[in-house]
PDB file of N, CA and C in Angstrom:
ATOM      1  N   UNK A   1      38.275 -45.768  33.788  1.00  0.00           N
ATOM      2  CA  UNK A   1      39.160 -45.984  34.904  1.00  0.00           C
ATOM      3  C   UNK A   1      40.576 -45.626  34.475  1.00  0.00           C
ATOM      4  N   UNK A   2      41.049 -45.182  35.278  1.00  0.00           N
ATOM      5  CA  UNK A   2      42.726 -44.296  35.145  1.00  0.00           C
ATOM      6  C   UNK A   2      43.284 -45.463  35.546  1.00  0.00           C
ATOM      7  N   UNK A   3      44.277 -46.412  34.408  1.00  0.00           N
ATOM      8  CA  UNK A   3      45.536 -46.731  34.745  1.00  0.00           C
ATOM      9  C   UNK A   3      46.938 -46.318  35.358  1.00  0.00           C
ATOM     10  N   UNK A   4      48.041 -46.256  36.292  1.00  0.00           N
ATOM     11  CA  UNK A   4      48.753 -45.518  36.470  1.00  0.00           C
ATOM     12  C   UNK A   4      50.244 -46.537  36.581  1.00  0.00           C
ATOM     13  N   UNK A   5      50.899 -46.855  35.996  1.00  0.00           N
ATOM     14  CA  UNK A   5      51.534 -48.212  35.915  1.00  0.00           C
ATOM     15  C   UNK A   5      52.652 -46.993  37.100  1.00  0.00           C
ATOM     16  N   UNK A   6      53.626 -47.588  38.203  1.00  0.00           N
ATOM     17  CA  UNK A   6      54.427 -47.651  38.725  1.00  0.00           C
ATOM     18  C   UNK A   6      55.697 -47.973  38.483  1.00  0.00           C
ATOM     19  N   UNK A   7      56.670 -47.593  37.854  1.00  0.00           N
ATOM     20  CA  UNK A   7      57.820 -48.026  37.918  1.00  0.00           C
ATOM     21  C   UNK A   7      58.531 -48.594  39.491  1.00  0.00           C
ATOM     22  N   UNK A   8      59.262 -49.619  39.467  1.00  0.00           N
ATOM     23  CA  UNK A   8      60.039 -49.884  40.521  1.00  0.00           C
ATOM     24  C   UNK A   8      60.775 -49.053  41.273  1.00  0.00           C
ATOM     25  N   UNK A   9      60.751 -48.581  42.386  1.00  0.00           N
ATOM     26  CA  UNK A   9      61.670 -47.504  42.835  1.00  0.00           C
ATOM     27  C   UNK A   9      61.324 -46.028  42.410  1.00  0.00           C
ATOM     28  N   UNK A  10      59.984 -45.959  42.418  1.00  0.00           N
ATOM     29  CA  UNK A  10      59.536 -44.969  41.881  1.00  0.00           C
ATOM     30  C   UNK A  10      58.755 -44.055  42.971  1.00  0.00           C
ATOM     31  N   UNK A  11      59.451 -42.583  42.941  1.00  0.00           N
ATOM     32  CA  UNK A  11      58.480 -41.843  43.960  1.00  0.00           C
ATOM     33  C   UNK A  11      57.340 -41.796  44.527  1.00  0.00           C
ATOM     34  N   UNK A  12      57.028 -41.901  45.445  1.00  0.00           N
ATOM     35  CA  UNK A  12      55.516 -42.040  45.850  1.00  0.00           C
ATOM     36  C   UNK A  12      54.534 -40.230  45.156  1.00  0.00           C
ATOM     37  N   UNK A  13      55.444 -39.415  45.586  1.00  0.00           N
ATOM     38  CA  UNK A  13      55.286 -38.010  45.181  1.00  0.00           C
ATOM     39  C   UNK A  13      54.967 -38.143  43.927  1.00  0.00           C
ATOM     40  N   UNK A  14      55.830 -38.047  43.042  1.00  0.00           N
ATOM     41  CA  UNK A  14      55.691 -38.111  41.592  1.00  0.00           C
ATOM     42  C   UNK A  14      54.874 -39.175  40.734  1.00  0.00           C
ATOM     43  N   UNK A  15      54.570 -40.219  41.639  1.00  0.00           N
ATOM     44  CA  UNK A  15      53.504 -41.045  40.657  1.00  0.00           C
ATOM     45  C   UNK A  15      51.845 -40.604  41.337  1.00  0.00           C
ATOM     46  N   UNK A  16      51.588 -39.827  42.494  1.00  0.00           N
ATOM     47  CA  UNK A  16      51.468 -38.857  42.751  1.00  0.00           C
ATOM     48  C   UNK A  16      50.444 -37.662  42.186  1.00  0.00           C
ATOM     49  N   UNK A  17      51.508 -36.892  41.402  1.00  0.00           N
ATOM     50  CA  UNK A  17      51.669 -35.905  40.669  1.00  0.00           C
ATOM     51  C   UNK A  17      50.913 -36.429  39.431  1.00  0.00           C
ATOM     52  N   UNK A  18      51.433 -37.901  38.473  1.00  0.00           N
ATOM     53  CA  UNK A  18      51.561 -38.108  37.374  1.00  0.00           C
ATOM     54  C   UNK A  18      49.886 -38.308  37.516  1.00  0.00           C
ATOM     55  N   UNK A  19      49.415 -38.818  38.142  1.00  0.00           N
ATOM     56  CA  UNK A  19      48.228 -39.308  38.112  1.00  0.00           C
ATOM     57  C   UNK A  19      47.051 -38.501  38.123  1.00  0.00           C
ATOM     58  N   UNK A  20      47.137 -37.285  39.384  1.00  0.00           N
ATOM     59  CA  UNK A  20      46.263 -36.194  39.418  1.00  0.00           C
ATOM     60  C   UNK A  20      46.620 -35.124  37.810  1.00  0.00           C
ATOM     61  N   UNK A  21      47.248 -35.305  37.607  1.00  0.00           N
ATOM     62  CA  UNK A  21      47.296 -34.286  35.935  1.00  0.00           C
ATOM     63  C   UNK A  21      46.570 -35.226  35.441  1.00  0.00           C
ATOM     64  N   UNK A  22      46.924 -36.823  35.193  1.00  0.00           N
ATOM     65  CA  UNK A  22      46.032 -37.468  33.873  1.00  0.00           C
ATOM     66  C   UNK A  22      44.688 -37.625  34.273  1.00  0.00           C
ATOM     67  N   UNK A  23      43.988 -37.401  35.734  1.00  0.00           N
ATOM     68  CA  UNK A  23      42.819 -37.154  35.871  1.00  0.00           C
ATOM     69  C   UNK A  23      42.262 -35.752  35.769  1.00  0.00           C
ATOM     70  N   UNK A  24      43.113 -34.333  35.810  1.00  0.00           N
ATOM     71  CA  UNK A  24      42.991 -33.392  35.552  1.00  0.00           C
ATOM     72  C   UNK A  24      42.581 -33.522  33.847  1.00  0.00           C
ATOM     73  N   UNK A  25      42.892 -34.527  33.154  1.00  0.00           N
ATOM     74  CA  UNK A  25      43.027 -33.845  32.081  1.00  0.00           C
ATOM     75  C   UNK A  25      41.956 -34.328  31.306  1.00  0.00           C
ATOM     76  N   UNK A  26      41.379 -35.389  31.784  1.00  0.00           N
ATOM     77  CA  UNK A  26      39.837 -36.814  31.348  1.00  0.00           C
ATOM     78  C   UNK A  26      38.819 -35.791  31.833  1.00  0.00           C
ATOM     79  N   UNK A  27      39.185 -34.400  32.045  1.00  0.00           N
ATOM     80  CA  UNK A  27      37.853 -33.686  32.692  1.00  0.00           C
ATOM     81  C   UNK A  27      36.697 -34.342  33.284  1.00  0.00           C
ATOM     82  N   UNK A  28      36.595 -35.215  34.000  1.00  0.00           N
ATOM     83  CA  UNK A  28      35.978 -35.837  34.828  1.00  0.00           C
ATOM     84  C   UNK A  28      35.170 -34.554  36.018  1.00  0.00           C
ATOM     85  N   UNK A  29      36.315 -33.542  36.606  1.00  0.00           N
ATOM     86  CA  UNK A  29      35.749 -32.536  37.353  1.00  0.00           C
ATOM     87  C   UNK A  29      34.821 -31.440  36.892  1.00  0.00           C
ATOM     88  N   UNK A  30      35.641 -31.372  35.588  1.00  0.00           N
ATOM     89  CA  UNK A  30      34.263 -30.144  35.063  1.00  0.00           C
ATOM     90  C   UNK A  30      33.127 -30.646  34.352  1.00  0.00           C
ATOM     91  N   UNK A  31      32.847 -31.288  34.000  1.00  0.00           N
ATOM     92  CA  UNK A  31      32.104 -32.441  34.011  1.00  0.00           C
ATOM     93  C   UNK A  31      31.265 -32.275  35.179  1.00  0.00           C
ATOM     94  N   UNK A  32      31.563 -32.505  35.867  1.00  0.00           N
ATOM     95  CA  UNK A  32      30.666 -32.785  37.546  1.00  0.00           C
ATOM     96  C   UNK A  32      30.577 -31.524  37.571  1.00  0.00           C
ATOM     97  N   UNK A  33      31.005 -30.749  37.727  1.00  0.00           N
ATOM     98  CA  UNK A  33      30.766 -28.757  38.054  1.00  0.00           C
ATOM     99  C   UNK A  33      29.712 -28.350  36.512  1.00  0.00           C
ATOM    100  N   UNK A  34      29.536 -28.873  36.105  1.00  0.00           N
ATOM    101  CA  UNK A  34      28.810 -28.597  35.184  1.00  0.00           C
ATOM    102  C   UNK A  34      27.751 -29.409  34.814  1.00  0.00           C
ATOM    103  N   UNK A  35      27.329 -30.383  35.598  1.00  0.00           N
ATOM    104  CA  UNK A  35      25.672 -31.362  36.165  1.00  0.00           C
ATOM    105  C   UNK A  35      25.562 -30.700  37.223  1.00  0.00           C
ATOM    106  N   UNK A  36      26.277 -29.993  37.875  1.00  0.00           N
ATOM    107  CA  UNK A  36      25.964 -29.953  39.334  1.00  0.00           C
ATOM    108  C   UNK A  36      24.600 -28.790  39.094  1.00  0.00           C
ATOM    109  N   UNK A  37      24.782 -27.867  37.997  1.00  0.00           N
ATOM    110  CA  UNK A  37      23.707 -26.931  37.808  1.00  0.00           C
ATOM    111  C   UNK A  37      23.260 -26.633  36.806  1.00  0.00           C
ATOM    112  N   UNK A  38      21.857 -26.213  36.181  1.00  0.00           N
ATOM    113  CA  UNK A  38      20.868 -26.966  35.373  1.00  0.00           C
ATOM    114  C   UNK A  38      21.572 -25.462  34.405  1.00  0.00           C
ATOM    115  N   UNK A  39      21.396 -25.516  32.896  1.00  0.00           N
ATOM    116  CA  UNK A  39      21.967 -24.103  31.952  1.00  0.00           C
ATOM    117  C   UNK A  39      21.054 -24.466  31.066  1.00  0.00           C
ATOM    118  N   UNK A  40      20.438 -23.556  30.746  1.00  0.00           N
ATOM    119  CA  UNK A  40      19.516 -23.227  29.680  1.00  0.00           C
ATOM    120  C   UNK A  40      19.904 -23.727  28.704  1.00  0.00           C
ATOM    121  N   UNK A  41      18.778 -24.442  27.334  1.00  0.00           N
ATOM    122  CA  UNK A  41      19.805 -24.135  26.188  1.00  0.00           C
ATOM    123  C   UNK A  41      19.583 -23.197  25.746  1.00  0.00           C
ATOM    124  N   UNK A  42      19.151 -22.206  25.634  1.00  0.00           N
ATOM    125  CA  UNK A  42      19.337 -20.824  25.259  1.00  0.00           C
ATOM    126  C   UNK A  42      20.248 -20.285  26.098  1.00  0.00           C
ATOM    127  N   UNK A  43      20.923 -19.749  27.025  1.00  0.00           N
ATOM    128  CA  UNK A  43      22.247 -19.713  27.562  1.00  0.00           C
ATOM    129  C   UNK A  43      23.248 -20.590  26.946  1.00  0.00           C
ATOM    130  N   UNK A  44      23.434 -21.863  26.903  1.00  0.00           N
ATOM    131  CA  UNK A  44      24.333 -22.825  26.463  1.00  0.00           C
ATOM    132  C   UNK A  44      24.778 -22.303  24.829  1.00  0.00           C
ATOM    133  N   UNK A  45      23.188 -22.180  24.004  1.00  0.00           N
ATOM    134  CA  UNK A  45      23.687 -21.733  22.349  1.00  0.00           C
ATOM    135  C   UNK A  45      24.430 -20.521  22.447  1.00  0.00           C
ATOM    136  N   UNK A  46      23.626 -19.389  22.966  1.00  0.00           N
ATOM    137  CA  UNK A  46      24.826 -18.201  23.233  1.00  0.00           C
ATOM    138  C   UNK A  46      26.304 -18.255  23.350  1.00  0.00           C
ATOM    139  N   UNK A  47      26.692 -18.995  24.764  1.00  0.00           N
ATOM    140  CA  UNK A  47      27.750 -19.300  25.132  1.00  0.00           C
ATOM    141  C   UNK A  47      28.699 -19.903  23.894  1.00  0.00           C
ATOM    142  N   UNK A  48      28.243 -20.820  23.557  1.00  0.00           N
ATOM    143  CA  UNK A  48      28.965 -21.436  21.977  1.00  0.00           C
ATOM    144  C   UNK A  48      28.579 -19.704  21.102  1.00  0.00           C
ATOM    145  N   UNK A  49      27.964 -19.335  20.514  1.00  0.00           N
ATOM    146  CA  UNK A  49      27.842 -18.504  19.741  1.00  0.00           C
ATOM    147  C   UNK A  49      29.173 -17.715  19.743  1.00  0.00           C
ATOM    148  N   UNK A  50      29.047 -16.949  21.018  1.00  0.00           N
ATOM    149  CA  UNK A  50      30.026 -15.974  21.521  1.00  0.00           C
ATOM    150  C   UNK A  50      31.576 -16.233  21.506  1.00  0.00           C
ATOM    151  N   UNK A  51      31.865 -17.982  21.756  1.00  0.00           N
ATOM    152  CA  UNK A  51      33.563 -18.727  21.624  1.00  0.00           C
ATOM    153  C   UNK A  51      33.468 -18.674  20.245  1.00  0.00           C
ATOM    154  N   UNK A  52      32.126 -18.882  19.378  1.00  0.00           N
ATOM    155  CA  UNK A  52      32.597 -19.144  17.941  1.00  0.00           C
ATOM    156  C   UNK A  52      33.003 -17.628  17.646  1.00  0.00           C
ATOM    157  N   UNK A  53      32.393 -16.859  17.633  1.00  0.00           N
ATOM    158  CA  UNK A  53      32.829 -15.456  16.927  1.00  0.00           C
ATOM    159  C   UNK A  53      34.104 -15.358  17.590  1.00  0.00           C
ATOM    160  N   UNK A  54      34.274 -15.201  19.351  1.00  0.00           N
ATOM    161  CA  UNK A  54      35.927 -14.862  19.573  1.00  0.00           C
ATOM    162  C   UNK A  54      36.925 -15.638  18.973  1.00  0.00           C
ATOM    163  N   UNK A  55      36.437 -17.414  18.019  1.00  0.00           N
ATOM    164  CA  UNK A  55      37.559 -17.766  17.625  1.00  0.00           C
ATOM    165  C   UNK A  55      37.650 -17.589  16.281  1.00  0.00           C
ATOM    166  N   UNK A  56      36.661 -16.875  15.839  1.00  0.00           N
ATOM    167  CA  UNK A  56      36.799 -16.315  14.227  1.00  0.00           C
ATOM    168  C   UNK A  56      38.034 -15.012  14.019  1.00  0.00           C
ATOM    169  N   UNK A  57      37.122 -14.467  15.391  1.00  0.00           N
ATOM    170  CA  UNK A  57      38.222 -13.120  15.099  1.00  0.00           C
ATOM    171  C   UNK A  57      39.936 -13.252  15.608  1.00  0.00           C
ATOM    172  N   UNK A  58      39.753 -14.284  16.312  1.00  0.00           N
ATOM    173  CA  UNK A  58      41.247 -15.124  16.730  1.00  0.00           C
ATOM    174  C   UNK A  58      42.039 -15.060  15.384  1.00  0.00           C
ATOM    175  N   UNK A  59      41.082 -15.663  14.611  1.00  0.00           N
ATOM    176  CA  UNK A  59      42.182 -16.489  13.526  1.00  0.00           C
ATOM    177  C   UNK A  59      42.065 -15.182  12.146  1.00  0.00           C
ATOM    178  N   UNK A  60      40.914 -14.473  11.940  1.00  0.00           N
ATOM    179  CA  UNK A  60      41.643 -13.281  11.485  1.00  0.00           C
ATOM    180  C   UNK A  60      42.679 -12.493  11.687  1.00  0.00           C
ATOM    181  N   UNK A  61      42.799 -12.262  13.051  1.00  0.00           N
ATOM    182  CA  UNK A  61      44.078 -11.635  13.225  1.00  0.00           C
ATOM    183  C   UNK A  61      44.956 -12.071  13.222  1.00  0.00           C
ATOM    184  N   UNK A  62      45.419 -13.094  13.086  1.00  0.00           N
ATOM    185  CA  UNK A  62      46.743 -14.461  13.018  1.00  0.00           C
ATOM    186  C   UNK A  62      46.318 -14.151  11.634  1.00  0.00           C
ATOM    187  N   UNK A  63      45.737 -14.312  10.670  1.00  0.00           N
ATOM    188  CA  UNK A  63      45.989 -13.999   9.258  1.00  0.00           C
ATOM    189  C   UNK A  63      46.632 -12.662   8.738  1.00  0.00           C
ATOM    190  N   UNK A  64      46.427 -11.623   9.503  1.00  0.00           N
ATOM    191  CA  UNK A  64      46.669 -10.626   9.077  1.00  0.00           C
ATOM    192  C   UNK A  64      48.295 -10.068   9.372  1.00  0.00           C
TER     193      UNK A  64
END
């Protein structure tokens, strides 16, 4: 559960704002977009496979 403490005199807008980012950010939505439909684990290992190599070659080239 998302706490969202209120300051006194505090925007309705901006507490608002503050709240949909800190639920943006508990990924709660992708999460749900991602039960919503069934992924192989053979699709799923790929998928990891493929971020691991793009972040290998990430960090080679930052070495170089």
């Amino acid at each position: 559960m998302i706490v969202m403490p209120v300051k006194e005199g505090e925007n309705i807008e901006k507490a608002l704002k503050k709240f949909k980012r800190k639920y943006e950010r508990t990924g709660v939505l992708k999460e749900l977009r991602q039960r919503q439909a069934f992924t192989k684990p053979s699709v799923t290992g790929r998928k990891a496979k493929l971020h691991a190599i793009y972040v290998e070659n990430m960090r080679r080239t930052e070495e170089e």
